[in-house]
C-alpha atoms as a PDB file:
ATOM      1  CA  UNK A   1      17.434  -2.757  14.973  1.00  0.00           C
ATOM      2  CA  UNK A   2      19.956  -3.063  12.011  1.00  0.00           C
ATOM      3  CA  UNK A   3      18.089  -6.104  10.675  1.00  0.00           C
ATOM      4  CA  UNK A   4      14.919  -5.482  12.049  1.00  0.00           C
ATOM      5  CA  UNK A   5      13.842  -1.564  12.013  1.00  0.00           C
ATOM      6  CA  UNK A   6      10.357  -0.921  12.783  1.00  0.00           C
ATOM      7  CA  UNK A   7       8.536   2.719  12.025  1.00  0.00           C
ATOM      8  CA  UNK A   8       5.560   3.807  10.178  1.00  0.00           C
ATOM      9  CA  UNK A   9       4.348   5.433   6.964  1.00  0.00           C
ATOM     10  CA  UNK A  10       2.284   7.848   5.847  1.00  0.00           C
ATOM     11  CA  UNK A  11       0.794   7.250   2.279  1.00  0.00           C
ATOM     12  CA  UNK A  12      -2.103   9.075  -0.457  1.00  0.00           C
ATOM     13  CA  UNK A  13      -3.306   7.076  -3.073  1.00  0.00           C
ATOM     14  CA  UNK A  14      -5.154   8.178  -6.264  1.00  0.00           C
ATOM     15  CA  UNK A  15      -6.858   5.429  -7.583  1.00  0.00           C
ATOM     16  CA  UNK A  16      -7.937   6.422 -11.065  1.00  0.00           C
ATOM     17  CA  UNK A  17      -9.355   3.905 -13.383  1.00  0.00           C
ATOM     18  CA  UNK A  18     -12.912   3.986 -15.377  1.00  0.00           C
ATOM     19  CA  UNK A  19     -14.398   3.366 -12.439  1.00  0.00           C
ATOM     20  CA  UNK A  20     -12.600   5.173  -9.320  1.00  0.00           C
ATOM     21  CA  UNK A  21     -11.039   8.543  -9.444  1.00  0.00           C
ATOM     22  CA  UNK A  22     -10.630   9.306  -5.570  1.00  0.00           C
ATOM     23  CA  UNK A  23      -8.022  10.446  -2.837  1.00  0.00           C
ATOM     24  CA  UNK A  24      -6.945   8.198  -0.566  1.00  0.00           C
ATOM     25  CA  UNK A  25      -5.461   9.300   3.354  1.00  0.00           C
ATOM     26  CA  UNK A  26      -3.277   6.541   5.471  1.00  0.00           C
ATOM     27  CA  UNK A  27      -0.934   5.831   8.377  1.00  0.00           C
ATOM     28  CA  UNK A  28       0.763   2.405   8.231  1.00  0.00           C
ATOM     29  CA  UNK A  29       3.089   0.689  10.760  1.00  0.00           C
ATOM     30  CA  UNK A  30       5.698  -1.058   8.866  1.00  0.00           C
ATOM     31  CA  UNK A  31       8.429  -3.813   9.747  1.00  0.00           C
ATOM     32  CA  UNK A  32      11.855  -4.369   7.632  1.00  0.00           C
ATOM     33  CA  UNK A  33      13.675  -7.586   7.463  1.00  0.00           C
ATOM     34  CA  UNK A  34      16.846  -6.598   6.364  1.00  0.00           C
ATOM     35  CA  UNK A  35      19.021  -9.781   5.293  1.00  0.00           C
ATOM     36  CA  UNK A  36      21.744  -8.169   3.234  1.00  0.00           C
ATOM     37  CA  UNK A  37      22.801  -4.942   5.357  1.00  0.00           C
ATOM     38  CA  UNK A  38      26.070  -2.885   3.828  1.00  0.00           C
ATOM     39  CA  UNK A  39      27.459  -0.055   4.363  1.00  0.00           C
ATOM     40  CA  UNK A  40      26.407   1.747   0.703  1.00  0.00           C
ATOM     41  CA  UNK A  41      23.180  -0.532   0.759  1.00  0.00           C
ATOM     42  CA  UNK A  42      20.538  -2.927   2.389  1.00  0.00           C
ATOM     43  CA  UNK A  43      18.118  -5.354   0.469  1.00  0.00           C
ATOM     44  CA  UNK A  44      14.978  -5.547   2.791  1.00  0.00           C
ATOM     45  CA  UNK A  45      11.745  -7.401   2.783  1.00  0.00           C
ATOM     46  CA  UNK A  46       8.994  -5.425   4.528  1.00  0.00           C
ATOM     47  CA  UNK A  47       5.225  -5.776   5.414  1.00  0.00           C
ATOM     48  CA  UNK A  48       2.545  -3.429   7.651  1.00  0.00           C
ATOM     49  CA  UNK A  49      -1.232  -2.641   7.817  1.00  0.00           C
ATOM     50  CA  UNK A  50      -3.381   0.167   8.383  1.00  0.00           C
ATOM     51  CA  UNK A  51      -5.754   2.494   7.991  1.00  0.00           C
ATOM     52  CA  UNK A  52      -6.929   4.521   4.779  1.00  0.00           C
ATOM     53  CA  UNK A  53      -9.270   7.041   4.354  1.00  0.00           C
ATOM     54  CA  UNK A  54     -10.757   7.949   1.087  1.00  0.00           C
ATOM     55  CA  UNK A  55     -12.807  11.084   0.141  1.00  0.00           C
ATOM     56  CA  UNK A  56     -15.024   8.924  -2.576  1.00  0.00           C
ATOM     57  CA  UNK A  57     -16.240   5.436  -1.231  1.00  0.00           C
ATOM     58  CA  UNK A  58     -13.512   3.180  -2.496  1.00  0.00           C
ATOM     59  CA  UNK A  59     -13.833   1.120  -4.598  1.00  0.00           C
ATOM     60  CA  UNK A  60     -16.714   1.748  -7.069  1.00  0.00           C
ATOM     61  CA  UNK A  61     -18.483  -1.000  -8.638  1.00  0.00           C
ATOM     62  CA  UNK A  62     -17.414  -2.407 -12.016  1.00  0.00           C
ATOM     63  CA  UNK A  63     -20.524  -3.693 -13.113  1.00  0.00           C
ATOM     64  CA  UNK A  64     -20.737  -5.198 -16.724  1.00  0.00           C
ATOM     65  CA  UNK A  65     -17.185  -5.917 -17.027  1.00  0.00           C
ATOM     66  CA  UNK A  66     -17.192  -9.459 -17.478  1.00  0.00           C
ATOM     67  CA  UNK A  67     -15.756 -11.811 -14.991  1.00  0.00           C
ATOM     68  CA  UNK A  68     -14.165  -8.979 -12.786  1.00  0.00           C
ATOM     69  CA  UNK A  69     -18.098  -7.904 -13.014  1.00  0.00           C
ATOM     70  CA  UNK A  70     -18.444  -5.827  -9.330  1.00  0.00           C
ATOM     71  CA  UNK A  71     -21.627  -4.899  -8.231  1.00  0.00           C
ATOM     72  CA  UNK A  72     -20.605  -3.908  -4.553  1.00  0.00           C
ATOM     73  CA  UNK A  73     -19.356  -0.326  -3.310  1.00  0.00           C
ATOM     74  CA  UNK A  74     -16.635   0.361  -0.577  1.00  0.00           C
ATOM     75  CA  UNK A  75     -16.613   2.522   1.942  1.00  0.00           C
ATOM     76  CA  UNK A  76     -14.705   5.783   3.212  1.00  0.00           C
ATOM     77  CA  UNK A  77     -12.748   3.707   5.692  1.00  0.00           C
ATOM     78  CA  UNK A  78     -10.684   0.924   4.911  1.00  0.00           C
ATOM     79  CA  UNK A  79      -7.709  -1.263   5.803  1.00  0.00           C
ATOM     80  CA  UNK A  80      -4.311  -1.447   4.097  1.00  0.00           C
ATOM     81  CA  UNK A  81      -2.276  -4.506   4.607  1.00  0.00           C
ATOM     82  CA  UNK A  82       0.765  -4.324   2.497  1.00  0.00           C
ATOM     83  CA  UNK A  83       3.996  -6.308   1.633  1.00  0.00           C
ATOM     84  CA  UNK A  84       6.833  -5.882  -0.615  1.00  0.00           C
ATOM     85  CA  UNK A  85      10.409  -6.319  -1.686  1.00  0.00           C
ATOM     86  CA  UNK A  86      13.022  -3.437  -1.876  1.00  0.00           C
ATOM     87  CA  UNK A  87      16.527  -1.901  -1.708  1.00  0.00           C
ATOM     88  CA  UNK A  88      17.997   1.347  -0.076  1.00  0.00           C
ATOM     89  CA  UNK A  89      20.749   2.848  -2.135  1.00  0.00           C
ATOM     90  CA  UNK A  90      22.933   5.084  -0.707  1.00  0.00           C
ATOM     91  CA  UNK A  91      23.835   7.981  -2.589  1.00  0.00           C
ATOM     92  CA  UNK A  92      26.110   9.926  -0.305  1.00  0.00           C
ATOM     93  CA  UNK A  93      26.065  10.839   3.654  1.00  0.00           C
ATOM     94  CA  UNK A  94      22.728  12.555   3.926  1.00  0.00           C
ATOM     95  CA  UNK A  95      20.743  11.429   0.863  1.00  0.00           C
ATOM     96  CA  UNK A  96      19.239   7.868   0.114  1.00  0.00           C
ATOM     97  CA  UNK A  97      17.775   6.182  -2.541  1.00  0.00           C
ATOM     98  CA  UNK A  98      14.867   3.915  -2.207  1.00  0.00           C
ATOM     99  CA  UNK A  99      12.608   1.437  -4.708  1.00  0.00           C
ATOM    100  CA  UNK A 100      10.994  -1.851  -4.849  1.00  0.00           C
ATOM    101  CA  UNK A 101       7.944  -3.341  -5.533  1.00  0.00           C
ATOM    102  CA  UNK A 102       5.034  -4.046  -3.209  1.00  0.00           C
ATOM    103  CA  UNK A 103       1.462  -5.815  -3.014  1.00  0.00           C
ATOM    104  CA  UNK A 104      -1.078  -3.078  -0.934  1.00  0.00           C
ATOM    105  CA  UNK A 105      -4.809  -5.054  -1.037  1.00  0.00           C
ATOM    106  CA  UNK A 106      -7.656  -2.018   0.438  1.00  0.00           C
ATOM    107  CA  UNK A 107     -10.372  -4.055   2.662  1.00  0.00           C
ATOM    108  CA  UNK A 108     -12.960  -2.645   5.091  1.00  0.00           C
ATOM    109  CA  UNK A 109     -12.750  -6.394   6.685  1.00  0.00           C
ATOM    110  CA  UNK A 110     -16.517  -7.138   6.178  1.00  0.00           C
ATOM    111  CA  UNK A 111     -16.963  -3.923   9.054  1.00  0.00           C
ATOM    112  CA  UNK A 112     -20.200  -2.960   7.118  1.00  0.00           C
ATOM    113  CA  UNK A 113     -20.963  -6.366   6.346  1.00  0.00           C
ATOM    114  CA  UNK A 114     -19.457  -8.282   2.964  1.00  0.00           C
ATOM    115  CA  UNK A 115     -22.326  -6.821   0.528  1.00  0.00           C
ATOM    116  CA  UNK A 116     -19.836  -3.217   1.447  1.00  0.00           C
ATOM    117  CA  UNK A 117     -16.778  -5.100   1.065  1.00  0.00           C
ATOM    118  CA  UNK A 118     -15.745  -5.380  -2.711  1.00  0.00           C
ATOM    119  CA  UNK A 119     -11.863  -5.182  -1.581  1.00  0.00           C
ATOM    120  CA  UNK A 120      -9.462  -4.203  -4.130  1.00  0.00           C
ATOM    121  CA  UNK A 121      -5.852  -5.238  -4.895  1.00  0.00           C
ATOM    122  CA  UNK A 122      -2.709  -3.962  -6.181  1.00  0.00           C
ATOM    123  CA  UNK A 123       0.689  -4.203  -7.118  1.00  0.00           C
ATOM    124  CA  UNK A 124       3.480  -0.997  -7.713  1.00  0.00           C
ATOM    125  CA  UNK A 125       6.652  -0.290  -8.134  1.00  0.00           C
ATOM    126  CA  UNK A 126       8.026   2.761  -6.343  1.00  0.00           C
ATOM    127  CA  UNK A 127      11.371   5.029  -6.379  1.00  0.00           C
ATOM    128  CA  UNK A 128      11.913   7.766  -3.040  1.00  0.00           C
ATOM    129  CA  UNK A 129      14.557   9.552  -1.906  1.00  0.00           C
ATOM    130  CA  UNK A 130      15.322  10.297   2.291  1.00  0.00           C
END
């Protein structure tokens, strides 16, 4: 598993915008590809999906905003394929850094039917510490 690991991830989003302001509740299995793996650090490619729960349907609609014009609301549950690009850092025996950047799109997958299935997408960078 030194080039491959495998493991999941909890995550909470806030998605706040003029439109959404909401909580968001996951678990994510997640796969690294690891193709430069040192001692001191590791470059890794990694990609998951799961499942997200929001308190507020997510997303709202965004209509009469132009072209990006919404008129569709999400739901509660949704699904949360991601994929990104990243490096672990570490900063002595019992303390690593992390950060990258990553793609997450949110999706119910047409479950309620595609008039409750707006989808949204996003990119973010992101710094931890384990």
């Amino acid at each position: 598993r030194k080039w491959l690991p495998i493991g999941a991830e909890f995550t909470v989003y806030h998605p706040r915008d003029g439109f959404n302001d909401t909580w968001g509740f996951g678990v994510r299995p997640m796969v690294r590809f690891l193709p430069i793996h040192k001692d001191s650090y590791r470059i890794f490619f990694e990609s998951g999906a799961g499942l997200m729960y929001f308190l507020k349907e997510f997303p709202q609609p965004t209509s009469g905003y132009g072209e990006f014009s919404e008129p569709r609301t999400g739901t509660h549950w949704n699904g949360t394929p991601k994929y990104g690009i990243g490096a672990e850092v570490n900063v002595n025996q019992s303390l690593v850094l992390n950060f990258g950047v990553h793609h997450v799109h949110v999706s119910n997958g047409n479950t309620w039917g595609k008039e409750r299935n707006p989808g949204h997408d996003s990119n973010g960078f992101y710094v931890g510490f384990a």
